[in-house]
N, C-alpha and C. Protein backbone atom coordinates (compact mmCIF):
# COMPACT_ATOMS: atom_id res chain seq x y z
N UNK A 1 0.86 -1.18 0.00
CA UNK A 1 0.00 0.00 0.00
C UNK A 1 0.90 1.23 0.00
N UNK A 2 0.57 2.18 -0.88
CA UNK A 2 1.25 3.28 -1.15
C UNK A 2 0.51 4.42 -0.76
N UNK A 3 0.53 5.41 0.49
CA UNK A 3 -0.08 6.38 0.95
C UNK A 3 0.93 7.98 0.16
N UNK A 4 0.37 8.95 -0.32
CA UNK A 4 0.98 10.29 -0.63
C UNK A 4 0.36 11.07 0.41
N UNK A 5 1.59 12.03 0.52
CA UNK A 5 1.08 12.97 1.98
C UNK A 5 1.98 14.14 0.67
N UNK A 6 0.92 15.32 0.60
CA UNK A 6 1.26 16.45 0.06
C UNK A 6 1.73 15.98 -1.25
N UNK A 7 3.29 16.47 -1.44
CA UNK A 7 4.15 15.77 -2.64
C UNK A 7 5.08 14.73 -2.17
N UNK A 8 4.88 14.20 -1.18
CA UNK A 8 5.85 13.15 -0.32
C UNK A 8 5.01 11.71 -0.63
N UNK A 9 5.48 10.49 -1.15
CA UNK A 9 5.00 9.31 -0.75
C UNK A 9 5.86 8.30 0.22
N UNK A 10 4.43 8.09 0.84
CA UNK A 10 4.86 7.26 1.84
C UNK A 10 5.71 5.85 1.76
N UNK A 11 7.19 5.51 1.88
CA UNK A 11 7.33 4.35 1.48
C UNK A 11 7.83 3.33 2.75
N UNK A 12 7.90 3.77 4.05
CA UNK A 12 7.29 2.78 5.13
C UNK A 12 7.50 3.59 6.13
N UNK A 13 7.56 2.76 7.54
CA UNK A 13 7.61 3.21 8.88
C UNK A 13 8.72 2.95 9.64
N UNK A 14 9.53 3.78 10.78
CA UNK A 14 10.34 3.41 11.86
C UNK A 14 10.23 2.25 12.53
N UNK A 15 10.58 1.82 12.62
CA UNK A 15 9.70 1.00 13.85
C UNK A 15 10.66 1.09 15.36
N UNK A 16 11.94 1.59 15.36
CA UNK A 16 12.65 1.79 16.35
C UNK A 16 14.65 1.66 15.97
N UNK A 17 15.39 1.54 17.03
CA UNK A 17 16.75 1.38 16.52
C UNK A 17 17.20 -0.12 16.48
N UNK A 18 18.10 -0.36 15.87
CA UNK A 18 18.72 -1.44 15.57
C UNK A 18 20.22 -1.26 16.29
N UNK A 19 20.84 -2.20 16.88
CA UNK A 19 22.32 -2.06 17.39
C UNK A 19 22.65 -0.45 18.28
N UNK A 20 24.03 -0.16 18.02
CA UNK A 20 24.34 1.31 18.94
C UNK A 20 24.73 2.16 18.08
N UNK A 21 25.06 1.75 16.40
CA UNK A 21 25.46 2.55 15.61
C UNK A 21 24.27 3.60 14.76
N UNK A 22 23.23 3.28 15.78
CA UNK A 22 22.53 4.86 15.14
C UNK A 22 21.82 3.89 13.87
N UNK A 23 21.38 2.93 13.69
CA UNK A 23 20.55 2.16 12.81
C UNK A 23 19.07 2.17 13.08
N UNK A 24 18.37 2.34 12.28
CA UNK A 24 16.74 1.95 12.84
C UNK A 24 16.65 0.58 11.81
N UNK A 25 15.39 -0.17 12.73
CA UNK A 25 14.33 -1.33 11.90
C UNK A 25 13.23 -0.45 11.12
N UNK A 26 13.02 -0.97 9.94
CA UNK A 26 11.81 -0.32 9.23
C UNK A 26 10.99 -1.12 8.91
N UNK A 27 9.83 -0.97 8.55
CA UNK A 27 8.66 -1.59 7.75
C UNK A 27 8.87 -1.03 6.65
N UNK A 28 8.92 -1.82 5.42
CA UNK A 28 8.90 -0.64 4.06
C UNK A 28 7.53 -1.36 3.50
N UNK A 29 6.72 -0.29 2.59
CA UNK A 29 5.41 -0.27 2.24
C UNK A 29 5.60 -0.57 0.45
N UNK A 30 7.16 -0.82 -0.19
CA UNK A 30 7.58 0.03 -0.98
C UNK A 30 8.49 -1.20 -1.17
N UNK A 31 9.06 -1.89 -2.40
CA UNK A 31 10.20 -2.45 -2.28
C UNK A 31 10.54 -2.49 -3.33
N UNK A 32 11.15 -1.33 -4.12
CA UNK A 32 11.56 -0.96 -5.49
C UNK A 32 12.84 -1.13 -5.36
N UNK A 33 13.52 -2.16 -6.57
CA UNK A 33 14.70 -1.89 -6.32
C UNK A 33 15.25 -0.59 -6.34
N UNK A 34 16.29 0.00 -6.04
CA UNK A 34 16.92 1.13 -6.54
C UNK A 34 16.31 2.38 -5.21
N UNK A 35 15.86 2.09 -4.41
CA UNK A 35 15.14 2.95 -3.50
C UNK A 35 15.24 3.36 -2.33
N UNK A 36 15.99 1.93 -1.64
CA UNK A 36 16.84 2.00 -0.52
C UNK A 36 18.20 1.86 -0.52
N UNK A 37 19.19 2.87 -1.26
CA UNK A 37 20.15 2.97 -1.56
C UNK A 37 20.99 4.07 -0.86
N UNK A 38 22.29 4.06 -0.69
CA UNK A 38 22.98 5.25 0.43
C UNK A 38 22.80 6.46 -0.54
N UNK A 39 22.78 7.27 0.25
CA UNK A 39 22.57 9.03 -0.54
C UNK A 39 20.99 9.22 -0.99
N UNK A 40 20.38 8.28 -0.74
CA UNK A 40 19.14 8.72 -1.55
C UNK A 40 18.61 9.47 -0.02
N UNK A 41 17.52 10.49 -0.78
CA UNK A 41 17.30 11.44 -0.08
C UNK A 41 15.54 10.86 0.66
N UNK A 42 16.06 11.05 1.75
CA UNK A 42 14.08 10.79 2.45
C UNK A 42 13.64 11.75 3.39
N UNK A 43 12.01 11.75 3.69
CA UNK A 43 11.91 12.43 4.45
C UNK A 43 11.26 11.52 5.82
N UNK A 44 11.62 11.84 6.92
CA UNK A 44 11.16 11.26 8.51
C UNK A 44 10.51 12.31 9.14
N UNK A 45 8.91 12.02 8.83
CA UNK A 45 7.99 12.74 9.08
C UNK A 45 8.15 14.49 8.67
N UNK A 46 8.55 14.57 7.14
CA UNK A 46 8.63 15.56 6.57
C UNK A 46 9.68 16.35 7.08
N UNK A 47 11.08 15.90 7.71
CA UNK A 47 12.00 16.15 7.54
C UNK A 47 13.09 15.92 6.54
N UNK A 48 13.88 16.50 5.72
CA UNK A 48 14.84 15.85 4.80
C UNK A 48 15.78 15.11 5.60
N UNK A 49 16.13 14.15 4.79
CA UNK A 49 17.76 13.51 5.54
C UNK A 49 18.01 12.46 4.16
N UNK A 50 19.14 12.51 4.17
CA UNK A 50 19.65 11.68 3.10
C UNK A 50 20.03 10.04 3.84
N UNK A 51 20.17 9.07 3.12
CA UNK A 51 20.51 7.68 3.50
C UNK A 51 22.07 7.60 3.62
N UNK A 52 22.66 7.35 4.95
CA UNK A 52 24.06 7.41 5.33
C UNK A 52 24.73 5.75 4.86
N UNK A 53 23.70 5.11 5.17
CA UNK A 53 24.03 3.60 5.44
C UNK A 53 22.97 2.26 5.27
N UNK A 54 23.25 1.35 4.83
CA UNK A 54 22.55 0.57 4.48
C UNK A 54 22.89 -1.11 5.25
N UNK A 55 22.65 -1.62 6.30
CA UNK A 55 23.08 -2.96 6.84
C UNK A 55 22.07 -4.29 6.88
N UNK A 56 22.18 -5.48 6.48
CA UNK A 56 21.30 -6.28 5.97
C UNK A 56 22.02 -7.53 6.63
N UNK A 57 21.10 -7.98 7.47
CA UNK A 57 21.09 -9.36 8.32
C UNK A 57 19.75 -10.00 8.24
N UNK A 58 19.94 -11.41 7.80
CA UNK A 58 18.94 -12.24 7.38
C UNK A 58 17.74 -11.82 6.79
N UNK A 59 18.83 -11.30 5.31
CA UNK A 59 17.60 -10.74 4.28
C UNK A 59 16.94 -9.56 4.64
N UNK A 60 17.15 -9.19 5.77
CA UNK A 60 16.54 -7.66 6.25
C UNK A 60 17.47 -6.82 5.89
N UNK A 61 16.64 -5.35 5.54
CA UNK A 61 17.23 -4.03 5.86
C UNK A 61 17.38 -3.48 7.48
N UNK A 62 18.24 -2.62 7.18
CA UNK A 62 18.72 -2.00 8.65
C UNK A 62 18.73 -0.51 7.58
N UNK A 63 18.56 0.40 8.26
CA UNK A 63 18.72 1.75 7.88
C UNK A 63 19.39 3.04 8.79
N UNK A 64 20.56 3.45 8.24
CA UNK A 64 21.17 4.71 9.06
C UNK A 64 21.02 5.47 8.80
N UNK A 65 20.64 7.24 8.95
CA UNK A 65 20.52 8.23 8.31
C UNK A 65 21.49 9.81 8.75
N UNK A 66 21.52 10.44 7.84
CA UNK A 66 22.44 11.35 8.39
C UNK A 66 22.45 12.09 9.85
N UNK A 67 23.07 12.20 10.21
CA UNK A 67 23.10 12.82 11.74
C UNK A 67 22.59 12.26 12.84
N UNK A 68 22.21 10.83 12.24
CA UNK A 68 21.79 9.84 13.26
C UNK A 68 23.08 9.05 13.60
N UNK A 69 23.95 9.10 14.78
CA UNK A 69 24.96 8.37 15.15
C UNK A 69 24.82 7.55 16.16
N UNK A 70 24.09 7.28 16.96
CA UNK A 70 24.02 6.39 18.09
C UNK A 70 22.96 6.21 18.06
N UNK A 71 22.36 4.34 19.16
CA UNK A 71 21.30 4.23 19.56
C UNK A 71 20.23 5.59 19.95
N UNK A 72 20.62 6.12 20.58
CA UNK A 72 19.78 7.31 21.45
C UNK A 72 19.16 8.06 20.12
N UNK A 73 20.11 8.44 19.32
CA UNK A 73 19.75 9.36 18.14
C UNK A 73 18.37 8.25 17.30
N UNK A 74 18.51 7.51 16.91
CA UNK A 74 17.69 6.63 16.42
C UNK A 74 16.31 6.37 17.51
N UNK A 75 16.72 5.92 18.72
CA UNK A 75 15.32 5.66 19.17
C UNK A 75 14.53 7.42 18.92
N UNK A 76 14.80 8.43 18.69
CA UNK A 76 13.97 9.20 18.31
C UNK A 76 13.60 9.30 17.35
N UNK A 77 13.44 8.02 16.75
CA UNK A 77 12.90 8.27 14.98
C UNK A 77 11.81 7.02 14.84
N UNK A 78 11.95 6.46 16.12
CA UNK A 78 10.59 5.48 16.51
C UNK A 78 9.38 5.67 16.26
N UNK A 79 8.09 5.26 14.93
CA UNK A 79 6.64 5.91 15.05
C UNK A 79 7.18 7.01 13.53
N UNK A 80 8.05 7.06 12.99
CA UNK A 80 8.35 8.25 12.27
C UNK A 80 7.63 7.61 10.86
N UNK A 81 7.14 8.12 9.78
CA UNK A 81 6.58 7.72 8.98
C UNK A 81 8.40 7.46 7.82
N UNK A 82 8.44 6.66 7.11
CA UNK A 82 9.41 7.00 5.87
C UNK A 82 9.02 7.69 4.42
N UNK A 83 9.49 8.57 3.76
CA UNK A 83 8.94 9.09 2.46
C UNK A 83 9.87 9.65 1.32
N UNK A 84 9.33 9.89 0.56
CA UNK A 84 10.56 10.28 -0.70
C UNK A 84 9.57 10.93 -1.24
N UNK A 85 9.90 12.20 -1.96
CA UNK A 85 9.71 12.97 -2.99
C UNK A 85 9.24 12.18 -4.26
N UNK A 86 7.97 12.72 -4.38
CA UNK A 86 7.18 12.00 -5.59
C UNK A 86 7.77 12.12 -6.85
N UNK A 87 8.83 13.19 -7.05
CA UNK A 87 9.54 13.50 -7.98
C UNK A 87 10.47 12.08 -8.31
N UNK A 88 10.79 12.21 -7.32
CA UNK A 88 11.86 10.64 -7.10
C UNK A 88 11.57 9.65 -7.51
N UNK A 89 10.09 9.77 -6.83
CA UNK A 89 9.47 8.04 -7.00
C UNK A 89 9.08 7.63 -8.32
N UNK A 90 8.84 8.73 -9.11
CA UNK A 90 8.47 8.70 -10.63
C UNK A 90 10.05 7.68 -11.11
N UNK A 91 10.90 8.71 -10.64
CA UNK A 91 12.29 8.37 -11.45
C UNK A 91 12.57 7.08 -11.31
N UNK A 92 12.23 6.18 -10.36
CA UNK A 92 12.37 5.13 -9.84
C UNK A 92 12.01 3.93 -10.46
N UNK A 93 12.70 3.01 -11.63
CA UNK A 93 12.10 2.01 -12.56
C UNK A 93 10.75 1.30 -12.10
N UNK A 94 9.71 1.60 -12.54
CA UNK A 94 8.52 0.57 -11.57
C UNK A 94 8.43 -0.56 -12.28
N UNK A 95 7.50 -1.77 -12.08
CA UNK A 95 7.29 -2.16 -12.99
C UNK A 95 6.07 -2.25 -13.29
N UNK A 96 5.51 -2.08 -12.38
CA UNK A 96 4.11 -1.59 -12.47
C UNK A 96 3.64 0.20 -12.11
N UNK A 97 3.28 0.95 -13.18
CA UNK A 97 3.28 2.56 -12.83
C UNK A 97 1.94 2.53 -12.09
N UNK A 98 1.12 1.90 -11.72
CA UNK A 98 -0.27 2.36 -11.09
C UNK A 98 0.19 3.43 -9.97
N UNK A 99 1.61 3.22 -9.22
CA UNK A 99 1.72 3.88 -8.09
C UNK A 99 2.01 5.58 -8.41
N UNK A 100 2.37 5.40 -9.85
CA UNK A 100 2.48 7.13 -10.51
C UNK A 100 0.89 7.74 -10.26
N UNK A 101 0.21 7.11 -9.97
CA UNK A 101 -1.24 7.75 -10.54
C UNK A 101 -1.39 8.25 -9.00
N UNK A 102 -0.80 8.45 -8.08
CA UNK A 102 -0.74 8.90 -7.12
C UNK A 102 -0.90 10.14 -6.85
N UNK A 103 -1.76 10.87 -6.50
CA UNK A 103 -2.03 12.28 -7.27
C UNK A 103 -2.83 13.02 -7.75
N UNK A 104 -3.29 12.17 -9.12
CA UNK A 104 -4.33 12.52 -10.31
C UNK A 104 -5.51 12.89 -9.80
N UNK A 105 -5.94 14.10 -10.30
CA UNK A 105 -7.36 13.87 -10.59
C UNK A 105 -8.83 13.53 -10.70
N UNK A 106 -9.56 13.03 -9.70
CA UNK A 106 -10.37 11.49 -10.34
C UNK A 106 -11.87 12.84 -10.75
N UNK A 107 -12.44 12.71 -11.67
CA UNK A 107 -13.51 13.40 -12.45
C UNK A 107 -14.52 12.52 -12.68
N UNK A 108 -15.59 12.39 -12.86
CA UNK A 108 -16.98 11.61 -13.06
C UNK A 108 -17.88 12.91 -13.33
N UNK A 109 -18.48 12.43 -14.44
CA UNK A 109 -19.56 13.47 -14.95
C UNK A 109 -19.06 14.96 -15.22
N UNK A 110 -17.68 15.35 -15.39
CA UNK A 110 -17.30 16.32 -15.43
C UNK A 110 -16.71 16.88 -14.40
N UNK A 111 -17.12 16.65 -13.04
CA UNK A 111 -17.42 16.98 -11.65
C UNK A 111 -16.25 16.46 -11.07
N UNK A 112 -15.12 17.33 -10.43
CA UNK A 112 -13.55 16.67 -9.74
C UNK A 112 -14.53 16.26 -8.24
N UNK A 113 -14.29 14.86 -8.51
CA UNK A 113 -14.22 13.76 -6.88
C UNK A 113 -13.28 14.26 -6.30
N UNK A 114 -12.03 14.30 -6.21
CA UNK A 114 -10.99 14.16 -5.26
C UNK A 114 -9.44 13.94 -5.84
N UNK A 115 -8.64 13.31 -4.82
CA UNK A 115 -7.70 12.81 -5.71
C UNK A 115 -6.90 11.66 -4.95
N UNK A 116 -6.40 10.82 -5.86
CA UNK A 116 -6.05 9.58 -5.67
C UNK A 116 -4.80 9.70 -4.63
N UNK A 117 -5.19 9.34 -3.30
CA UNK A 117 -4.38 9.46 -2.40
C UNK A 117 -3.17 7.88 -1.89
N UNK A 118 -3.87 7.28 -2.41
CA UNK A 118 -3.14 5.61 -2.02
C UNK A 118 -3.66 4.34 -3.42
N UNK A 119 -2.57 3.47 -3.06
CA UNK A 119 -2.67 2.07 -4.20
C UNK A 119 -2.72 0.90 -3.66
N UNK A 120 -4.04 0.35 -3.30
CA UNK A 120 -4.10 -0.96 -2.69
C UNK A 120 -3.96 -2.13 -3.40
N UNK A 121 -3.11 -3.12 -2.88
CA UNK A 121 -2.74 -4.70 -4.12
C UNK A 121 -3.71 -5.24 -3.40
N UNK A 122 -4.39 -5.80 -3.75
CA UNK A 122 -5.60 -6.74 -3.16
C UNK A 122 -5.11 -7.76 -3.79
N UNK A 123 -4.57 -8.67 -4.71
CA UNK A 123 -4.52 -9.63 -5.48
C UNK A 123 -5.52 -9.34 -7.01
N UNK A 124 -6.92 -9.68 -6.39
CA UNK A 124 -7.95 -9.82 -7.47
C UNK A 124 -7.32 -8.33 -8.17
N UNK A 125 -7.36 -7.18 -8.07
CA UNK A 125 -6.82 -6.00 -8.76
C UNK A 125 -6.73 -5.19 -7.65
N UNK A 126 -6.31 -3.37 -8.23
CA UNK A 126 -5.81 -2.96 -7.45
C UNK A 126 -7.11 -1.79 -7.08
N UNK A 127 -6.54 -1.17 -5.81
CA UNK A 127 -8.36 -0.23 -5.82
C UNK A 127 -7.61 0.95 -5.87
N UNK A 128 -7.55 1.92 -6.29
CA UNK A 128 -7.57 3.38 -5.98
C UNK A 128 -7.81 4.21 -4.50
N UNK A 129 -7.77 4.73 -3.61
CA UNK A 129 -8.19 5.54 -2.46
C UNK A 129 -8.01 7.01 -3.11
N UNK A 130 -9.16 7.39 -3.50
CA UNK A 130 -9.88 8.84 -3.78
C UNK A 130 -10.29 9.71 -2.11
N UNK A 131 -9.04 10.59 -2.11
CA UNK A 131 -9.40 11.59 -1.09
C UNK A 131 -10.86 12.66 -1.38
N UNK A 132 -11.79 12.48 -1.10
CA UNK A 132 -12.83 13.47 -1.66
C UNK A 132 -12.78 14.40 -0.59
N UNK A 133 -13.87 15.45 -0.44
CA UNK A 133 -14.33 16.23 0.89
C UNK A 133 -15.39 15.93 1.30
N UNK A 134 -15.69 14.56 1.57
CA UNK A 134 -16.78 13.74 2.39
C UNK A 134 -15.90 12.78 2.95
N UNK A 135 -14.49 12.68 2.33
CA UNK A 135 -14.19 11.28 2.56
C UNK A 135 -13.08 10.59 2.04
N UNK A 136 -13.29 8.86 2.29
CA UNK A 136 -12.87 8.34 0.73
C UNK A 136 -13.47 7.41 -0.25
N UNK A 137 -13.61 7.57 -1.30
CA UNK A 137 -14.00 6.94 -2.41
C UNK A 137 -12.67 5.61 -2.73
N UNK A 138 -13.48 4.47 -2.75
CA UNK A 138 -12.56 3.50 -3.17
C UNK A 138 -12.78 2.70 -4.54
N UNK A 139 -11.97 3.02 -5.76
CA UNK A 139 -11.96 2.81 -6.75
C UNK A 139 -11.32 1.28 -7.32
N UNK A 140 -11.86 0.59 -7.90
CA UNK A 140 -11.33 -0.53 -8.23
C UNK A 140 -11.00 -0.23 -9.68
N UNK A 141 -9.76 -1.23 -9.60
CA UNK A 141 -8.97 -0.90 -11.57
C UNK A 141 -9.38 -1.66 -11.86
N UNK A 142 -10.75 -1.36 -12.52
CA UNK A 142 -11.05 -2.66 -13.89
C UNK A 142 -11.91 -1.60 -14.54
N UNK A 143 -12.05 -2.39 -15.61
CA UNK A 143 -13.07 -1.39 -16.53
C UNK A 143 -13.89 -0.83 -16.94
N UNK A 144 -14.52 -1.68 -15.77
CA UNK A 144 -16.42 -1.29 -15.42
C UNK A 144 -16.70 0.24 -14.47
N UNK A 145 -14.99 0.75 -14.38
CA UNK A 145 -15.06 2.15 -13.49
C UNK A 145 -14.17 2.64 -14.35
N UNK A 146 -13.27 2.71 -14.36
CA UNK A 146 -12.27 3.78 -14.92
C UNK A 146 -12.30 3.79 -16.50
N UNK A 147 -12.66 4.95 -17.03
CA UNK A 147 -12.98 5.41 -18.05
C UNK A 147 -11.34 6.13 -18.83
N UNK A 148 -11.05 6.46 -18.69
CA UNK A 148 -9.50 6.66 -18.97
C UNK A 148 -8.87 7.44 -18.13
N UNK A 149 -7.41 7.58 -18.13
CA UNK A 149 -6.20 7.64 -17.38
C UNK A 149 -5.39 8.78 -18.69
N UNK A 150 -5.05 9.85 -18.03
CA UNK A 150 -4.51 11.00 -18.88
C UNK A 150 -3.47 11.65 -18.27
N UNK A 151 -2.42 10.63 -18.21
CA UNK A 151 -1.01 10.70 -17.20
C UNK A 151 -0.79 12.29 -17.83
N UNK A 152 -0.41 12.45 -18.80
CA UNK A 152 0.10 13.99 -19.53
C UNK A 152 -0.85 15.17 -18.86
N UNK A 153 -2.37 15.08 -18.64
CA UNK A 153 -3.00 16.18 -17.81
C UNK A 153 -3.33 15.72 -16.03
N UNK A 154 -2.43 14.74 -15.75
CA UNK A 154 -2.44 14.30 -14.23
C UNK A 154 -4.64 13.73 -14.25
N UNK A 155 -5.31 13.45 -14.68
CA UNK A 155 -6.54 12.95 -14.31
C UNK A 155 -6.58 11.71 -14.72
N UNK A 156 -7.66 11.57 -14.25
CA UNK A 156 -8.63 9.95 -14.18
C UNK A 156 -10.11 10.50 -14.23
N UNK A 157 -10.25 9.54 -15.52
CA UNK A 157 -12.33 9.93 -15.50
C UNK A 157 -12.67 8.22 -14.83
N UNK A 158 -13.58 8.43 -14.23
CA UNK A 158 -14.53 7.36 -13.69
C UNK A 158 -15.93 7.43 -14.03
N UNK A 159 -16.59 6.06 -14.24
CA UNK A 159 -17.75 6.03 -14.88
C UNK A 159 -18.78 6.37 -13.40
N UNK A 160 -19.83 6.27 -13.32
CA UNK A 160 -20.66 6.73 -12.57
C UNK A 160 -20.12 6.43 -11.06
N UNK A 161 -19.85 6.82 -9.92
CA UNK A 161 -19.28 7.18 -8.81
C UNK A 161 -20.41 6.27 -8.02
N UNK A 162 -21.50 6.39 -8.00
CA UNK A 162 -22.81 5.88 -7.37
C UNK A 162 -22.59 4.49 -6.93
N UNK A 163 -21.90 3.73 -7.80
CA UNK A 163 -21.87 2.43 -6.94
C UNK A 163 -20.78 1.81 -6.27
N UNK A 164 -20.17 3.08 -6.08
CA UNK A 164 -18.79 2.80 -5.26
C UNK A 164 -19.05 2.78 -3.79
């Protein structure tokens, strides 16, 4: 699941420190190659910080970040959301782009719904989360709703909204 906050997407959570060298454990929401790499730039709860370090024990990530040097420094990044610049995340080989549509638009009858705030994998397909101002609208990708996708003007038309 892919949540956008402003122009930031969400690509996981803190969950606390790892060892004394200033490492945190993460949840990632996100597992693009090319994404958790040193120097790449993130934000911890809409702070910038770039990636200092990267340590991997039994197939896990470990994550260090700049100016984080010790345990102590890290347990304050416990609860912190992880994110990258949507700019970024574009740049980022997908292999599936549904998560670009992060953003867009969504229109029905002419009339702007909202805009596509998150990308749920359900298996059967994927649903959309339409931020409206009632709410959220949850959109399923198949064809019996989405009427076309107009990456070049950032929208999405949807067929009648009513039976969502």
């Amino acid at each position: 699941m892919i949540v956008k906050k402003q122009n930031l997407i969400v690509v996981g959570k803190i969950n606390g420190p790892w060892g004394i060298k200033g490492f945190v454990k993460f949840t990632p929401s996100v597992n693009e190659p090319g994404l958790y790499e040193k120097n790449n730039i993130f934000y911890l709860d809409d702070q910038q910080t770039a990636l200092k370090e990267i340590a991997v024990q039994n197939k896990k990530k470990y994550l260090r970040f700049e100016s984080i040097e010790n345990r102590n420094d890290a347990e304050s990044l416990a609860g912190k959301t992880l994110a990258i610049n949507s700019h970024d995340f574009k740049n980022i080989n997908l292999i599936d782009n549904k998560e670009t549509r992060i953003g867009m638009q969504v229109i029905s009858n002419n009339s702007i719904l909202g805009m596509i705030e998150q990308v749920i994998q359900t298996g059967a397909n994927d649903v959309f989360v339409v931020r409206t101002p009632s709410g959220e609208l949850l959109v399923p990708d198949i064809a019996d709703f989405i009427v076309s996708v107009d990456e070049e003007n950032n929208l999405m038309t949807i067929k009648n909204e009513d039976g969502l």
